[in-house]
Protein backbone atom coordinates (compact mmCIF):
# COMPACT_ATOMS: atom_id res chain seq x y z
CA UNK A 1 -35.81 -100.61 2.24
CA UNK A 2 -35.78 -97.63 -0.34
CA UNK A 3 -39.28 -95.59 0.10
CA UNK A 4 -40.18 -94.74 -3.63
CA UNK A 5 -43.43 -93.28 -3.18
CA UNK A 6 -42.52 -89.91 -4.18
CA UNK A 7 -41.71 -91.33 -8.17
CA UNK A 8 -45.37 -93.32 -8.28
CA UNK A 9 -48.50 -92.60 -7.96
CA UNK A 10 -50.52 -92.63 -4.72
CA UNK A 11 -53.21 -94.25 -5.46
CA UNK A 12 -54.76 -97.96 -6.38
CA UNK A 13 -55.66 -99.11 -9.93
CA UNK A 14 -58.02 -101.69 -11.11
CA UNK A 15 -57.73 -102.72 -14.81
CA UNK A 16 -60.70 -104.57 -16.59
CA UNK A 17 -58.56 -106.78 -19.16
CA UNK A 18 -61.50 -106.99 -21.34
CA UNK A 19 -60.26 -106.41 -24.89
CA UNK A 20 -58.18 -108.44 -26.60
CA UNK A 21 -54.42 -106.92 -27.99
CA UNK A 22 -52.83 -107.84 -31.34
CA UNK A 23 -48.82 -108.94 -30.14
CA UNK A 24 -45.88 -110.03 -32.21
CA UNK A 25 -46.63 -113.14 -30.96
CA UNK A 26 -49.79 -113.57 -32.60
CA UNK A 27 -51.77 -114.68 -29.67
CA UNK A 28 -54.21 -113.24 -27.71
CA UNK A 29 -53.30 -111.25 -25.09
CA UNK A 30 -55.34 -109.24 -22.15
CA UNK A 31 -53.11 -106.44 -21.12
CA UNK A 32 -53.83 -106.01 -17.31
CA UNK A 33 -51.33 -104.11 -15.90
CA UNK A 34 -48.65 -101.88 -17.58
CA UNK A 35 -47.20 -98.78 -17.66
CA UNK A 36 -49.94 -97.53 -20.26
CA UNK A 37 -52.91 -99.23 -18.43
CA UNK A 38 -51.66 -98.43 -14.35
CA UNK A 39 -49.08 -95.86 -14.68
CA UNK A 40 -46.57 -99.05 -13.20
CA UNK A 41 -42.97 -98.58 -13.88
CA UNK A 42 -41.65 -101.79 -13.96
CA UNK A 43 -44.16 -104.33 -14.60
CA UNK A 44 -46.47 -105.33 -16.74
CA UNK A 45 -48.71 -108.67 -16.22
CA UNK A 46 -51.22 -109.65 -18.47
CA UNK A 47 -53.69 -113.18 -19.60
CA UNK A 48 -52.37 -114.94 -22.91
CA UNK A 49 -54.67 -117.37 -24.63
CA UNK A 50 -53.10 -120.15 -26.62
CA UNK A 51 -56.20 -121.61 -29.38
CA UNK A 52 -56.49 -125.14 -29.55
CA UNK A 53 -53.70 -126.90 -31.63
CA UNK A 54 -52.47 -123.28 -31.83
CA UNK A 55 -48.70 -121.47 -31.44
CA UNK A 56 -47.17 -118.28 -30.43
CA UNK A 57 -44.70 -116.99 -33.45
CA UNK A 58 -41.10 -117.68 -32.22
CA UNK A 59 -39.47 -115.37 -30.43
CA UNK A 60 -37.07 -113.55 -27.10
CA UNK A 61 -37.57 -111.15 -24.99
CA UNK A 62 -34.98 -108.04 -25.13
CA UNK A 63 -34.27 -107.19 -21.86
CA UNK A 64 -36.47 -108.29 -19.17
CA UNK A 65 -37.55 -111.48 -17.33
CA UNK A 66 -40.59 -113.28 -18.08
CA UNK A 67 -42.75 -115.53 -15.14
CA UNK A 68 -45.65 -117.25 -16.61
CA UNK A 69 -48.58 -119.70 -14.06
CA UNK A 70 -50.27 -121.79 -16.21
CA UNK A 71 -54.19 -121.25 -15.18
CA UNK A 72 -55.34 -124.23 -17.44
CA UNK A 73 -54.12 -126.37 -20.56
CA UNK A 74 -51.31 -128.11 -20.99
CA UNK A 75 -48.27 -126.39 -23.04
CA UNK A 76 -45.11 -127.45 -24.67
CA UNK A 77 -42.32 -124.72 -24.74
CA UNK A 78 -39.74 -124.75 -27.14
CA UNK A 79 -36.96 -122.96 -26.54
CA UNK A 80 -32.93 -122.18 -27.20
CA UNK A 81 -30.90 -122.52 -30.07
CA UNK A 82 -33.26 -124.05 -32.87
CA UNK A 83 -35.76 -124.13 -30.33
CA UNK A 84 -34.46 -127.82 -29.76
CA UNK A 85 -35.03 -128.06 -26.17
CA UNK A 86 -38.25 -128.44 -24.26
CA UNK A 87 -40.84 -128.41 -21.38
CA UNK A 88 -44.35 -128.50 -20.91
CA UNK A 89 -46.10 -127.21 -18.21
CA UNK A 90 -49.91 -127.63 -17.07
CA UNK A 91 -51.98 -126.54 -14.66
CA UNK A 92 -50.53 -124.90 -11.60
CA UNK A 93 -47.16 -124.70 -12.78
CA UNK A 94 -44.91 -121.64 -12.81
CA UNK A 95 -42.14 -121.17 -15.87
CA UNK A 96 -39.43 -118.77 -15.84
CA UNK A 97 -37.51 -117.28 -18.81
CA UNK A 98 -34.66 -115.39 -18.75
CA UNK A 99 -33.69 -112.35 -21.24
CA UNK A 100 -33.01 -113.31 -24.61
CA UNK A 101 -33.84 -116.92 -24.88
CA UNK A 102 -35.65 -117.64 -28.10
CA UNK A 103 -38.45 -119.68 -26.99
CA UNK A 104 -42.10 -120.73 -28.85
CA UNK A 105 -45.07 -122.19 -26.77
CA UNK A 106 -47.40 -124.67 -28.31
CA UNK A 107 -51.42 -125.64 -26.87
CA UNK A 108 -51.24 -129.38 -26.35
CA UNK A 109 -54.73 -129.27 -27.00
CA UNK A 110 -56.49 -129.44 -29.99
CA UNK A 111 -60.12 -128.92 -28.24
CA UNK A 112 -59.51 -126.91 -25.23
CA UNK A 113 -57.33 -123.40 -25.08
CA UNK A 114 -54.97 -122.85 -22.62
CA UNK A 115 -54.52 -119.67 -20.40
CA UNK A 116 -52.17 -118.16 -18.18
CA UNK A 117 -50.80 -115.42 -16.64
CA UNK A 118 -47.62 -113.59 -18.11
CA UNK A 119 -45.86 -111.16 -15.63
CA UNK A 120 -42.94 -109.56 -16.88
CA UNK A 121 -39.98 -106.79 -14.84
CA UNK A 122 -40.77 -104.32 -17.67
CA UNK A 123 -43.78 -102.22 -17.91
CA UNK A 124 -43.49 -101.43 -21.64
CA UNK A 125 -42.56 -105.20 -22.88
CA UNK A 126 -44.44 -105.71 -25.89
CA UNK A 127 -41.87 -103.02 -27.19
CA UNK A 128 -39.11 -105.58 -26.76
CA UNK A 129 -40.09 -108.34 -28.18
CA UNK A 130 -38.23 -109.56 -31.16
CA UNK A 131 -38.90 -112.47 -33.80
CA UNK A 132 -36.84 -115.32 -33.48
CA UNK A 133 -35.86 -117.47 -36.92
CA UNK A 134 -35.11 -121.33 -35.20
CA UNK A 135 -33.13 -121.66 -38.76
CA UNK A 136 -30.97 -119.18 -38.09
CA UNK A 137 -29.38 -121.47 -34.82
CA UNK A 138 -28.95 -125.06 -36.86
C-alpha cells in the first residue's frame, strides 16, 4: 500500500453543503466535498436534488466515474445512444456510470423531490461535464 500522506493534507475537513450550486445540469446540487471545498485530489461527492416532475439537461461525464445512492424518490435514467435505454432506481439503490455515457435522469414524482448522493473519482468534475444532444445518436 503506497503511503501518500506527504502530497495531502494532514488534517480532517468538515464541509457544511448548505448553499445550493448552479451545474450544467440544471439541478440543484450541494457541493460537499471537492478539491475547492476539502483540498481532496481525487474526489468530489456532493447531494443532487431532482424537483418534482423535473429533469437534469442531458449529458456525459468526460473522464471520470460517477456512483450515485439514491437517498429518496424514485428516478428513471436515460441513458446511451439517443438516450434509448433505461433504469430507474429508488430508495437504497446504488447506480454506476461509466466515462462518457450520455445519460439524463428524470424525478418519477410529480409531488415529492428526489435526493441522492453523487460521488465521483475526480475532484474538479463539474469542469467535465459536457451537454449531450440525444438527436445527434438517432
Amino acid at each position: 500500500m503506497s503511503d501518500d500522506s506527504h502530497d495531502t493534507p494532514q488534517t480532517v475537513v468538515v464541509v457544511h453543503p448548505d448553499r445550493e450550486i448552479s451545474t450544467m445540469q440544471k439541478l440543484p446540487y450541494f457541493v460537499g466535498i471537492s478539491r475547492q471545498t476539502a483540498g481532496a485530489r481525487a474526489l468530489s461527492m456532493s447531494i443532487v436534488v431532482v424537483p418534482p416532475g423535473g429533469h437534469a439537461e442531458p449529458h456525459m461525464h468526460r473522464g471520470y466515474e460517477t456512483g450515485i445512492y439514491v437517498l429518496e424518490g424514485r428516478v428513471e435514467t436515460r441513458y446511451g445512444p439517443g438516450l434509448r435505454q433505461s433504469v430507474v432506481t429508488e430508495a437504497g439503490d446504488f447506480l454506476f456510470i461509466p466515462p462518457g455515457v450520455p445519460h439524463q435522469p428524470f424525478n418519477l414524482s410529480a409531488t415529492e423531490p428526489a435526493r441522492a448522493i453523487v460521488a465521483r473519482d475526480n475532484a474538479d468534475e463539474r469542469e467535465e461535464v459536457v451537454p449531450y444532444d440525444p438527436a445527434a445518436d438517432t
